[in-house]
N, C-alpha and C. Protein backbone atom coordinates (compact mmCIF):
# COMPACT_ATOMS: atom_id res chain seq x y z
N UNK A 1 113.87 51.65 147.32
CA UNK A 1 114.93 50.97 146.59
C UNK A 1 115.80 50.18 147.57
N UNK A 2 116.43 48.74 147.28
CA UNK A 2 116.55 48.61 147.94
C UNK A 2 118.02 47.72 147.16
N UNK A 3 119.33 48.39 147.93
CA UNK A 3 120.92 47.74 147.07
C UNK A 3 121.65 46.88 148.10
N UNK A 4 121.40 45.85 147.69
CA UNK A 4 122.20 44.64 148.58
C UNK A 4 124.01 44.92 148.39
N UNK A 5 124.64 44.59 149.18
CA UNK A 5 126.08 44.79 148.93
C UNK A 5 126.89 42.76 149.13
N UNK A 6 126.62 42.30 148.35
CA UNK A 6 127.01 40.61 148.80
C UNK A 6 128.62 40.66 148.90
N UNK A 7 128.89 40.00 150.18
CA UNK A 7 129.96 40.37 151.04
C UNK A 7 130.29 38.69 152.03
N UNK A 8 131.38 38.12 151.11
CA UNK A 8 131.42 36.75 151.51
C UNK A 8 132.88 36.73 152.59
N UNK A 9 133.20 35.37 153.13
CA UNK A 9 133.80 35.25 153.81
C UNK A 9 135.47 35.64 153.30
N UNK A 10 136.57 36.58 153.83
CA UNK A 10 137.35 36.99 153.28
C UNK A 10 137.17 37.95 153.02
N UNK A 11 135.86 39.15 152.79
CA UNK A 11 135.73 39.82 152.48
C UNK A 11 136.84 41.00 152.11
N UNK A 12 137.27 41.91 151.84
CA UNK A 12 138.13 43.19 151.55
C UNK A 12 137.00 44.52 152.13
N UNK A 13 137.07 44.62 153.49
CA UNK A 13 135.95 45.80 153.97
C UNK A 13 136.06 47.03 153.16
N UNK A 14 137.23 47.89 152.30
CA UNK A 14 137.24 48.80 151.70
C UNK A 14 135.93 48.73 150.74
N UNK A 15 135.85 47.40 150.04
CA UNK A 15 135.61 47.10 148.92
C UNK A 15 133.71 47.12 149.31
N UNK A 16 133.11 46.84 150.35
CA UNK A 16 131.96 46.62 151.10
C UNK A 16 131.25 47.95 151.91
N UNK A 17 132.46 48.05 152.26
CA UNK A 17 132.00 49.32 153.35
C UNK A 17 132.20 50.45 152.95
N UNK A 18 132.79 51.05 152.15
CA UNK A 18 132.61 52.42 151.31
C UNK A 18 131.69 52.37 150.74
N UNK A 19 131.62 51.29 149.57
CA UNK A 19 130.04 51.63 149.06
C UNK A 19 128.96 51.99 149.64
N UNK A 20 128.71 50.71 151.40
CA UNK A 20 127.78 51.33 152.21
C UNK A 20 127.90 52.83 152.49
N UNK A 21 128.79 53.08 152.93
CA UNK A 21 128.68 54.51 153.69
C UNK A 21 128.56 55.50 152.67
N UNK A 22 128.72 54.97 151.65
CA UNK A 22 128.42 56.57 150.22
C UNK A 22 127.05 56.25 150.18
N UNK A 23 126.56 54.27 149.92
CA UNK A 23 125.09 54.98 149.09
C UNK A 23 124.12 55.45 150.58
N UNK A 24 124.30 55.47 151.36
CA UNK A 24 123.66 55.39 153.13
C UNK A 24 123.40 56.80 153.74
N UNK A 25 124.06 57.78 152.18
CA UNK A 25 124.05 58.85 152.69
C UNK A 25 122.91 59.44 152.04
N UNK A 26 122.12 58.70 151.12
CA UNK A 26 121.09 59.19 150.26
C UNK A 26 119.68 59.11 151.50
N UNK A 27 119.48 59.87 152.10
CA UNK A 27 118.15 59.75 153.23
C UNK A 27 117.17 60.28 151.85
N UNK A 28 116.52 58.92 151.83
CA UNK A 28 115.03 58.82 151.26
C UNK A 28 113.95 57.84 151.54
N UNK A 29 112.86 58.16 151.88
CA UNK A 29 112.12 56.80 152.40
C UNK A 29 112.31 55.47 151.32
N UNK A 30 112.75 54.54 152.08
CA UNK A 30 112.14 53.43 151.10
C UNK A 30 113.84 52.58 150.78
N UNK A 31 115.04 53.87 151.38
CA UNK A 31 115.86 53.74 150.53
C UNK A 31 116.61 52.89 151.78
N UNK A 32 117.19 51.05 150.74
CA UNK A 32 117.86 50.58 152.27
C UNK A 32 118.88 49.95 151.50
N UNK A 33 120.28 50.00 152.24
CA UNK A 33 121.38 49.41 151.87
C UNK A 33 121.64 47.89 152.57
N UNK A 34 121.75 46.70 152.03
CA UNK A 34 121.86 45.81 152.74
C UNK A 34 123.85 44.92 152.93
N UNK A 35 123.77 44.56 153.77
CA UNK A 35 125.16 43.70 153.86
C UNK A 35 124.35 42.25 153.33
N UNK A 36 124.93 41.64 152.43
CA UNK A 36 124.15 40.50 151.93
C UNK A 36 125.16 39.19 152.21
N UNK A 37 125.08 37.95 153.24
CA UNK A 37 126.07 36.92 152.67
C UNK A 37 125.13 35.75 152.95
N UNK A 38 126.16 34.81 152.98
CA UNK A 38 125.62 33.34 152.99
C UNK A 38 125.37 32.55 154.21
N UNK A 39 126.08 32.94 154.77
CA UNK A 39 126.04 32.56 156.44
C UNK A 39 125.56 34.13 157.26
N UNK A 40 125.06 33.97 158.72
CA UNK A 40 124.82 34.92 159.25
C UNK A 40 125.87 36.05 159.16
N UNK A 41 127.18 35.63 159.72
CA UNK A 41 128.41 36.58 160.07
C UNK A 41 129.40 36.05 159.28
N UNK A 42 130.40 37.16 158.88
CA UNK A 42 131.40 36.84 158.00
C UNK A 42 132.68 37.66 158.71
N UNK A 43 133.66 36.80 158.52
CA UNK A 43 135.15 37.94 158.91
C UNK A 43 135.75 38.17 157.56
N UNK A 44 136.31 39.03 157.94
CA UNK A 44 137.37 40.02 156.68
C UNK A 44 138.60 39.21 156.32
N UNK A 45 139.05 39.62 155.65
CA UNK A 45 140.60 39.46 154.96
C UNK A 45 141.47 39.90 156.25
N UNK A 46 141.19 40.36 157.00
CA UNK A 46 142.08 41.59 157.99
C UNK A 46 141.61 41.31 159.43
N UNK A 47 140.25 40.14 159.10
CA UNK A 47 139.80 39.43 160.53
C UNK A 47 138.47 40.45 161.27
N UNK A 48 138.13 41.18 160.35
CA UNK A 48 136.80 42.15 161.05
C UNK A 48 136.01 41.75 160.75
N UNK A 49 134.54 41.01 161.71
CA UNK A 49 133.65 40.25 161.43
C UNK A 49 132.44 41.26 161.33
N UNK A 50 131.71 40.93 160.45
CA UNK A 50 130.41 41.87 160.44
C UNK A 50 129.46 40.92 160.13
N UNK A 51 127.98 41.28 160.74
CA UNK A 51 126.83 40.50 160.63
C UNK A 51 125.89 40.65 159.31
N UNK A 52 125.85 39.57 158.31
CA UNK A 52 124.87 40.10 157.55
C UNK A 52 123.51 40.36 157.66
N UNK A 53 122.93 41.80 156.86
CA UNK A 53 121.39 41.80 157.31
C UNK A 53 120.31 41.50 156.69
N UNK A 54 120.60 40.91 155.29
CA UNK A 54 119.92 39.80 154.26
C UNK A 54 121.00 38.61 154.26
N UNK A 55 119.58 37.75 153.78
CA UNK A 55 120.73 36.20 153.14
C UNK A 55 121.00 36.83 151.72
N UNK A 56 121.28 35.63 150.72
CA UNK A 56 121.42 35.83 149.28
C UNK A 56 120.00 35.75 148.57
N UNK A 57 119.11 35.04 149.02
CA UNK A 57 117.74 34.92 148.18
C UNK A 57 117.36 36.20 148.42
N UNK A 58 117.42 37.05 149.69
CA UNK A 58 116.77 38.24 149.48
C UNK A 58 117.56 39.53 148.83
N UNK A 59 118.84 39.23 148.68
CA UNK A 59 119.78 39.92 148.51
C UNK A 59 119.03 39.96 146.48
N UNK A 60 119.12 38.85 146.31
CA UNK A 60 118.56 38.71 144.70
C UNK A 60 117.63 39.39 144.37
N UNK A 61 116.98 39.36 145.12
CA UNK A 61 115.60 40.17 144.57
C UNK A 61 115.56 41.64 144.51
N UNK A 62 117.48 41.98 145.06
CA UNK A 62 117.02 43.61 145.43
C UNK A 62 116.73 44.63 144.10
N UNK A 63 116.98 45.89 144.04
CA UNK A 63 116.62 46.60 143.12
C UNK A 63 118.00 47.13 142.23
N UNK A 64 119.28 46.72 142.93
CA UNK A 64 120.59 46.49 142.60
C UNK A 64 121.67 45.58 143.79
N UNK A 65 122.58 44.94 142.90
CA UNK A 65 123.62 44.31 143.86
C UNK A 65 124.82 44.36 143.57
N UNK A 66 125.78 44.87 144.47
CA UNK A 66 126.90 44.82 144.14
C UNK A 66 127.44 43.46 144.65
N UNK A 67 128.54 42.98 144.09
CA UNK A 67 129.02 41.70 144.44
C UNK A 67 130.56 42.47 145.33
N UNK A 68 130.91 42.12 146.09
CA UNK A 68 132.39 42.45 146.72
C UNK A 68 133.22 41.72 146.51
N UNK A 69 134.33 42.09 146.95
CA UNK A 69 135.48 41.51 146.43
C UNK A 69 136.15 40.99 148.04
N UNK A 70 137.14 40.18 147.83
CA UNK A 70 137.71 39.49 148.77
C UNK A 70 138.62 38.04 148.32
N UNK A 71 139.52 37.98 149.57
CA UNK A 71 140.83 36.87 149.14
C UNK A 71 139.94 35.49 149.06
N UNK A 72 138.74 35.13 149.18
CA UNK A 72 138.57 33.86 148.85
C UNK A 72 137.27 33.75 147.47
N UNK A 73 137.68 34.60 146.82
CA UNK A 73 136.56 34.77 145.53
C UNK A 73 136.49 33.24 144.73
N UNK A 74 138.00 32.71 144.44
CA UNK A 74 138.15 31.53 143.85
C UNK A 74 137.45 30.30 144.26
N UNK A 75 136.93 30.73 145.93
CA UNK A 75 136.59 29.60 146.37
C UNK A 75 135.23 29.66 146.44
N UNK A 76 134.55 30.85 146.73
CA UNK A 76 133.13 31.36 146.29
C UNK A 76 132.53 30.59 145.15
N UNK A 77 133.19 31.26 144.08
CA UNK A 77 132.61 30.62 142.48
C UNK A 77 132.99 29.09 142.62
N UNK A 78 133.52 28.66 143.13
CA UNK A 78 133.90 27.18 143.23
C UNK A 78 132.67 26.45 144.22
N UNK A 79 132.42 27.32 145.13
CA UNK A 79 130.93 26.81 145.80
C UNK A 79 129.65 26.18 145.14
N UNK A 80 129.03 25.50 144.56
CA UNK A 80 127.88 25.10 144.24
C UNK A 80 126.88 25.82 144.33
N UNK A 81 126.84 25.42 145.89
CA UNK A 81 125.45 25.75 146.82
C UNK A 81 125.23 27.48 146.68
N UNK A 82 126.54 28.16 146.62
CA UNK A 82 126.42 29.75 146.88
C UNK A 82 126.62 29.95 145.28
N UNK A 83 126.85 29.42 144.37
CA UNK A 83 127.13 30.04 143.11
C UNK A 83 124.97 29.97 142.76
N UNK A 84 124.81 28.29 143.19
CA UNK A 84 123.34 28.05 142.46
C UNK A 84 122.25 29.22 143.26
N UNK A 85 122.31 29.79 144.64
CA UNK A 85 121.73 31.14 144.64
C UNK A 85 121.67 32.32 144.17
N UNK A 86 123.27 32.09 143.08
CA UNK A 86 123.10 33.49 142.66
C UNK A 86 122.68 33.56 141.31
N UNK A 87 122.10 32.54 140.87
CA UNK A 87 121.53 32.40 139.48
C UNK A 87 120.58 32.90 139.18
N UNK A 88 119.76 33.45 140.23
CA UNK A 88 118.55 34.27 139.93
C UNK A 88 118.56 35.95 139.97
N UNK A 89 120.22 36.46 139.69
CA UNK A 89 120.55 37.91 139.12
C UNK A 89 120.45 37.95 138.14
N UNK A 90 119.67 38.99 137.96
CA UNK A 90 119.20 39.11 136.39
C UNK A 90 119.42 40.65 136.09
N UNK A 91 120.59 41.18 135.17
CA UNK A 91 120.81 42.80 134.89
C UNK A 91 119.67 42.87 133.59
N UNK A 92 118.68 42.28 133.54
CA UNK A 92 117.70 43.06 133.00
C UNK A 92 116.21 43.46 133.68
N UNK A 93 116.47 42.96 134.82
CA UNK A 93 115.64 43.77 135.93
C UNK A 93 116.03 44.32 137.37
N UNK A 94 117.43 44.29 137.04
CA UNK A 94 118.27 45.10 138.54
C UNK A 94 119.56 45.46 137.94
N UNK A 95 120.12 46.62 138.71
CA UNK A 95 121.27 46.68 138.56
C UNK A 95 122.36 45.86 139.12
N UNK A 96 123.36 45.19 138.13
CA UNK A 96 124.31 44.51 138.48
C UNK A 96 125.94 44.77 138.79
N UNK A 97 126.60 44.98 139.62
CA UNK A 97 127.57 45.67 140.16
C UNK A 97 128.63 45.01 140.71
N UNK A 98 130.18 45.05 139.84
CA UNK A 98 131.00 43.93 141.07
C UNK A 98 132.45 44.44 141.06
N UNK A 99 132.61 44.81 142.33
CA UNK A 99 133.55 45.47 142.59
C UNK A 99 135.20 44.41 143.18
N UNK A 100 136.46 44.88 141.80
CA UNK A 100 137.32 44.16 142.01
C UNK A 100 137.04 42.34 141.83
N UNK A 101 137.68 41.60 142.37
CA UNK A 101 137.36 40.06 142.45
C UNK A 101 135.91 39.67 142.06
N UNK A 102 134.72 40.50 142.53
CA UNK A 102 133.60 40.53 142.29
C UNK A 102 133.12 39.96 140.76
N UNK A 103 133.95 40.53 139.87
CA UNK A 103 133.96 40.34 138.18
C UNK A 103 133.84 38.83 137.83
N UNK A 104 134.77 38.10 138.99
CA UNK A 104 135.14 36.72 138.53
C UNK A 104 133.55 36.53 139.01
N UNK A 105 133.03 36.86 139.94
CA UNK A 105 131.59 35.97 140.07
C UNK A 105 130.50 36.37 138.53
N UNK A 106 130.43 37.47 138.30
CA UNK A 106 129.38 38.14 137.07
C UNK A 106 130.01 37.03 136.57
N UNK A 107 130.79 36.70 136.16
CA UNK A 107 132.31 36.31 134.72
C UNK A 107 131.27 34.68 134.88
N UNK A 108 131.78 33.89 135.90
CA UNK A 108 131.32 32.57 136.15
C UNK A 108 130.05 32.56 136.12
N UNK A 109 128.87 33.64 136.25
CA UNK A 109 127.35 33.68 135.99
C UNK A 109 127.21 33.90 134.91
N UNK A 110 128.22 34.05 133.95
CA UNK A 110 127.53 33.97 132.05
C UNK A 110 127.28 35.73 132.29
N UNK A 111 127.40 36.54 132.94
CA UNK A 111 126.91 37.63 132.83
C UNK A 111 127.99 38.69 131.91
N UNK A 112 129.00 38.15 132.36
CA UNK A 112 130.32 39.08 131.04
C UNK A 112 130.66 38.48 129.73
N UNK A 113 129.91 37.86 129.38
CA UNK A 113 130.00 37.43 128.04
C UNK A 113 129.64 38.56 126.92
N UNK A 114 130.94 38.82 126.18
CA UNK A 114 130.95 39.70 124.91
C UNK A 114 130.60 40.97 126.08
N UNK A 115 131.02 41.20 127.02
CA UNK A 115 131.13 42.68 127.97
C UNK A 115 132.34 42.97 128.70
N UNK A 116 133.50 43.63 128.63
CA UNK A 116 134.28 43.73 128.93
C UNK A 116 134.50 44.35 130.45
N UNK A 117 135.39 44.29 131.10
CA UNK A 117 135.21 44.75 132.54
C UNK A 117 136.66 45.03 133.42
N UNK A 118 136.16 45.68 134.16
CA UNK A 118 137.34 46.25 135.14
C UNK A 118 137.47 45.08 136.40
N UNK A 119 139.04 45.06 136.78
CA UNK A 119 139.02 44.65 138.56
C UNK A 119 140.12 44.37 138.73
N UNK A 120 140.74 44.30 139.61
CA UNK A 120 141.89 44.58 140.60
C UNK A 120 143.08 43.89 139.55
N UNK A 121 144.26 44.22 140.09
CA UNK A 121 145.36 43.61 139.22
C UNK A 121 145.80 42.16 139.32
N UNK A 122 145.21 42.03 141.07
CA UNK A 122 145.40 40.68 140.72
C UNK A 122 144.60 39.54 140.67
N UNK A 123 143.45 40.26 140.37
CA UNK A 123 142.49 38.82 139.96
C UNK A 123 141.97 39.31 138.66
N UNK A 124 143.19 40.58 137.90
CA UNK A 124 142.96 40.53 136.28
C UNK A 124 143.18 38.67 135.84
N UNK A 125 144.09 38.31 136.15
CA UNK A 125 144.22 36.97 135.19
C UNK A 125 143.33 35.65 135.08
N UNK A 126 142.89 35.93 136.57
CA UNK A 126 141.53 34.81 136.60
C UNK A 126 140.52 35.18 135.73
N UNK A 127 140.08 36.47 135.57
CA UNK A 127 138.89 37.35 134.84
C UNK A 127 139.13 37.03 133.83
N UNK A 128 140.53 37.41 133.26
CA UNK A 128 140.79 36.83 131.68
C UNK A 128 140.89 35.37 131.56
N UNK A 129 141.11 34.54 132.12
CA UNK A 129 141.11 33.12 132.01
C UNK A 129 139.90 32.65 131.79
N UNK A 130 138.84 33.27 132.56
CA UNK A 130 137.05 33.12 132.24
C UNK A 130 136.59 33.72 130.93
N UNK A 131 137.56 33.95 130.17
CA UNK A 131 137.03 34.67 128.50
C UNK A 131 136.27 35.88 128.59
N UNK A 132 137.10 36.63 129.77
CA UNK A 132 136.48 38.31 129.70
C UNK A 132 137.57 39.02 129.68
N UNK A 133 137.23 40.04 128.53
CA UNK A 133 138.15 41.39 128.27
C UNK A 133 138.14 42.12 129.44
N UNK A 134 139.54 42.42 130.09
CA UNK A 134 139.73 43.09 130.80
C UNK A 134 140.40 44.74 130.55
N UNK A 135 139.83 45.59 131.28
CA UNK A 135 140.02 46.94 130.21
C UNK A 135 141.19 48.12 131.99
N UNK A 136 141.91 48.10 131.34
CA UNK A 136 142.41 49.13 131.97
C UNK A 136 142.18 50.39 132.66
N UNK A 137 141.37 50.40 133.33
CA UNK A 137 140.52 51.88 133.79
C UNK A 137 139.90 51.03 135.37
N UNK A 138 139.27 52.32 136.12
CA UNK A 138 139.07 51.84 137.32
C UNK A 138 137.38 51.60 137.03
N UNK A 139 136.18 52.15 136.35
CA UNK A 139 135.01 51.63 136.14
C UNK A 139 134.46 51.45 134.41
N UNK A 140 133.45 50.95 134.29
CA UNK A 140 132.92 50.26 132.99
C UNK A 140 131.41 49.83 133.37
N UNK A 141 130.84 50.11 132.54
CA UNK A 141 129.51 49.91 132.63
C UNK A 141 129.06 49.98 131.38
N UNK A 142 127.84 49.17 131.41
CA UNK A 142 126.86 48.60 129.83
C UNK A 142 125.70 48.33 130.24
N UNK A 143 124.24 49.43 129.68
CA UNK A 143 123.14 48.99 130.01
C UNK A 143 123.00 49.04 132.08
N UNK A 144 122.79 47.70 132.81
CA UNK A 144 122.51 47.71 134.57
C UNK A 144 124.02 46.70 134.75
N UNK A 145 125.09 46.83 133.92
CA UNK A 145 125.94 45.98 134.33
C UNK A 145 127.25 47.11 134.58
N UNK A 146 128.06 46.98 135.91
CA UNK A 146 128.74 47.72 136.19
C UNK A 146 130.27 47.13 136.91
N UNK A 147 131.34 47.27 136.86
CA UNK A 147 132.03 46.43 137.02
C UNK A 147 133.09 47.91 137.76
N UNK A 148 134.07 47.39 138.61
CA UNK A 148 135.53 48.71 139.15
C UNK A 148 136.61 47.81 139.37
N UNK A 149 137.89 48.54 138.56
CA UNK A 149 138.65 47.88 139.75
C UNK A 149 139.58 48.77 140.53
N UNK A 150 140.16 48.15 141.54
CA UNK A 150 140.79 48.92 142.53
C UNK A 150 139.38 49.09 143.93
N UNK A 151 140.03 49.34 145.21
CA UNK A 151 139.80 49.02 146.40
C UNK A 151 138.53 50.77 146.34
N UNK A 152 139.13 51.49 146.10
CA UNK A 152 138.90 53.10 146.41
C UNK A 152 137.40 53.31 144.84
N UNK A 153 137.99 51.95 143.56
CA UNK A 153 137.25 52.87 143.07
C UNK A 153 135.31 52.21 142.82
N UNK A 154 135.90 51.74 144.58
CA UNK A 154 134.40 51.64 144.99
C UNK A 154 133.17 52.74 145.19
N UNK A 155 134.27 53.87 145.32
CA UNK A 155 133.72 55.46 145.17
C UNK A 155 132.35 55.56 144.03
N UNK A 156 133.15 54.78 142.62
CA UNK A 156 132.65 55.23 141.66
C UNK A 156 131.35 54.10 141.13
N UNK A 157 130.88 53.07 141.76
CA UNK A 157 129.82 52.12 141.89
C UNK A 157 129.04 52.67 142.59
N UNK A 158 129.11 53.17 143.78
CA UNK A 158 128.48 53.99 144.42
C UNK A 158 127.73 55.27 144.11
N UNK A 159 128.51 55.71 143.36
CA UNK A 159 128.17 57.30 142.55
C UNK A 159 127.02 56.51 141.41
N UNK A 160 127.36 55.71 140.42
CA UNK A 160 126.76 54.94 139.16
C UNK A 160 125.69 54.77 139.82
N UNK A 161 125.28 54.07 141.12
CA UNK A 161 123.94 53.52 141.54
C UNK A 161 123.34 54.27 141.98
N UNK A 162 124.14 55.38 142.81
CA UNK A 162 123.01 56.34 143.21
C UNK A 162 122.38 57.47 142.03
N UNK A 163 123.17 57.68 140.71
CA UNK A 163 122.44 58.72 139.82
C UNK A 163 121.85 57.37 139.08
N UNK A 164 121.56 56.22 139.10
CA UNK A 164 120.56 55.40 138.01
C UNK A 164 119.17 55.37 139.08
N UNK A 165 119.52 55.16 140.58
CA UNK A 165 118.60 54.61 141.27
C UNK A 165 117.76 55.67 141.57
N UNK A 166 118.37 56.74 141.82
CA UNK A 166 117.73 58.29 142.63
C UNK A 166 118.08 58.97 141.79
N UNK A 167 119.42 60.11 141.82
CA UNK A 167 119.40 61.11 140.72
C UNK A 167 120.68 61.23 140.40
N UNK A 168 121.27 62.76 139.95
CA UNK A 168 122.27 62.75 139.26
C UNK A 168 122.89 63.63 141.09
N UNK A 169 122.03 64.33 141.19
CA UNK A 169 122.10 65.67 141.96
C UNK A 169 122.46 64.75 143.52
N UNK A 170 121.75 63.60 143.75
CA UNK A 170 121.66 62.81 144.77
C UNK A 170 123.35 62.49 144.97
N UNK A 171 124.11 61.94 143.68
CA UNK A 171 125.05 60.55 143.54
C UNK A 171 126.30 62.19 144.47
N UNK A 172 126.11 63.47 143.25
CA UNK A 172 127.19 64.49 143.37
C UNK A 172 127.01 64.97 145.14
N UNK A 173 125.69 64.68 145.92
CA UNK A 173 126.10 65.58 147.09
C UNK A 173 126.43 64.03 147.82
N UNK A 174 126.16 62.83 147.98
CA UNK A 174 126.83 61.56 148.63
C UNK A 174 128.47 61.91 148.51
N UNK A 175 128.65 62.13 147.29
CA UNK A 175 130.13 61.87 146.36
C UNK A 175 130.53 63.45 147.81
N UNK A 176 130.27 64.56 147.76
CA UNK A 176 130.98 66.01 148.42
C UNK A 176 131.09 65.71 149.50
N UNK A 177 129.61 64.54 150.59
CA UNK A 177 129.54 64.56 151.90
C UNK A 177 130.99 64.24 152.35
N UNK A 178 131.54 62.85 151.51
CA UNK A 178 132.38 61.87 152.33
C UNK A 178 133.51 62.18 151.36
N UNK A 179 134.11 63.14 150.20
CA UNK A 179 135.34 63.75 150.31
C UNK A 179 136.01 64.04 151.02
N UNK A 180 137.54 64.54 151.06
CA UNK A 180 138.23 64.93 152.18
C UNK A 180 138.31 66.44 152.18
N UNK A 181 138.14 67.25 152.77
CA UNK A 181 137.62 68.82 153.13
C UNK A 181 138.77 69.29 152.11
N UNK A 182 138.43 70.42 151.51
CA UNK A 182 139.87 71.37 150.85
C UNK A 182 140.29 70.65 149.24
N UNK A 183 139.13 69.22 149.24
CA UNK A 183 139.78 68.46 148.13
C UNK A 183 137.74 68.05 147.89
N UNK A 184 136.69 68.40 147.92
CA UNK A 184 135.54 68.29 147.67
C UNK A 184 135.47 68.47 146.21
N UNK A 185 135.36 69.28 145.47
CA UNK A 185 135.29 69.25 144.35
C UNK A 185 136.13 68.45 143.70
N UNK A 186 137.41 68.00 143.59
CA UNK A 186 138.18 67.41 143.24
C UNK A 186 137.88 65.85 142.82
N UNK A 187 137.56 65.67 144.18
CA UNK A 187 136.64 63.94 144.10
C UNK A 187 135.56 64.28 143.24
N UNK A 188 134.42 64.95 143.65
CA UNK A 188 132.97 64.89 143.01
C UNK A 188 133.30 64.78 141.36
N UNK A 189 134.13 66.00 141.07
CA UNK A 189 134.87 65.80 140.10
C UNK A 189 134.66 64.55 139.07
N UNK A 190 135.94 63.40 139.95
CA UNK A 190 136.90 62.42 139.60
C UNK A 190 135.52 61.61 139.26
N UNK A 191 135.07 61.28 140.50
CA UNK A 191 133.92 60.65 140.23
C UNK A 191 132.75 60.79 138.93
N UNK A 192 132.16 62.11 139.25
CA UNK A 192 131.14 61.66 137.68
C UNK A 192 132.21 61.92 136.45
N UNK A 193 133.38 62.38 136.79
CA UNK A 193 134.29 61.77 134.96
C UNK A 193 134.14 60.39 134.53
N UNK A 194 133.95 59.91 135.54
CA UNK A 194 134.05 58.51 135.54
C UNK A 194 132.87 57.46 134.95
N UNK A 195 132.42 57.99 135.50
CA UNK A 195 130.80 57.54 135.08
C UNK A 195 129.72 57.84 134.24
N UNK A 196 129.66 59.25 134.19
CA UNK A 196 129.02 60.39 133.31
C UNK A 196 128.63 59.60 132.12
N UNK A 197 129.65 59.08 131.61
CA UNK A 197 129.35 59.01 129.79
C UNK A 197 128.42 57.39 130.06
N UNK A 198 128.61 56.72 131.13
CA UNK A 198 128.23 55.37 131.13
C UNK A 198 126.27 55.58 131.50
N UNK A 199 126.12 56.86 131.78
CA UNK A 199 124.52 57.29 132.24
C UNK A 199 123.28 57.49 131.16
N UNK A 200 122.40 57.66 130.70
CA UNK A 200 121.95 58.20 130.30
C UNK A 200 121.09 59.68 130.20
N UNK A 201 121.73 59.80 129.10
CA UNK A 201 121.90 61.62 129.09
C UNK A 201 120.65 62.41 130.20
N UNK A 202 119.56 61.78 129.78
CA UNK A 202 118.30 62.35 130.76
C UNK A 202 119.13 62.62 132.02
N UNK A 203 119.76 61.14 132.81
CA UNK A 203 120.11 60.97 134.11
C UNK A 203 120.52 62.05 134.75
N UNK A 204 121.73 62.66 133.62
CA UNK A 204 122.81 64.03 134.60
C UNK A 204 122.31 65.36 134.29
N UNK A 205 121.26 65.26 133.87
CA UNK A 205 120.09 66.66 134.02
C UNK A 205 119.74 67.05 135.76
């Protein structure tokens, strides 16, 4: 399996790099997390540059993608060249995932139409300006389409992909590894409350 994380210039590393390090904890052959952007290297919101290890064409083809979030999203979807690569995501043969700002890209791909969605407070108004219901809660999911908002509740995209992609049992010991000690159950918890009902029932067997 293989979950691209697309991670553009501006990036928000919370929003990128938690997801990596939760789904990274699933050791299974086969199983690879990618940093996905448009150019080789990208810097952060905060100026931390990281190298991507797919482009976007391969990033498309993966077996899920999360889209990230970051201060230049407006200018992303305003791109041409980087919007017309991402036209070949398709949430009826991958899982589709966009964490915070991320929404506005699904939103501008026709992909939230008549699907309502989560993401940060302050790129709620752009999301709603694109004719998507924005819902008050930190995750939402329909069918392979998955949406969070808030920085942290990248936790819970992470958890969603690893019980659709691998298991239920997989998402809960990722979710215990990278809790904070004395507070383990608490998160694992928080997390499949979160998600649970968005699974199918088989899944959390």
């Amino acid at each position: 399996m293989h979950i691209a994380i697309l991670t553009f210039d501006g990036y928000n590393e919370l929003d990128s790099l938690i997801a990596l390090g939760i789904l990274n904890r699933v050791k299974e052959p086969g199983w690879r997390v990618s940093i996905a952007s448009p150019t080789p290297r990208v810097q952060s919101m905060n100026g931390v540059t990281i190298d991507a290890t797919v482009d976007l064409d391969e990033a498309c083809r993966a077996d899920a993608v999360i889209i990230g979030s970051g201060s230049k999203t407006r200018e992303v979807v305003e791109d041409a060249a980087i919007m017309s690569s991402l036209r070949s995501l398709d949430p009826t043969r991958q899982l589709l995932a966009a964490q915070c700002s991320g929404a506005l890209v699904l939103a501008r791909l026709g992909h939230l139409d008549d699907v309502p969605a989560c993401t940060d407070l302050v790129t709620k108004p752009w999301v709603v300006a694109a004719g998507v219901e924005v819902l008050n809660q930190p995750f939402f999911a329909r069918g392979n389409l998955a949406t969070a908002g808030g920085c942290l509740a990248s936790t819970y995209l992470a958890t969603w992909i690893i019980a659709r992609l691998h298991s239920f049992e997989a998402a809960k010991d990722a979710m215990h590894y990278v809790a904070p000690v004395g507070e383990k159950d608490e998160y694992v918890d928080r997390a499949l409350r979160n998600v649970t009902s968005y699974l199918e029932p088989a899944a959390t067997r």
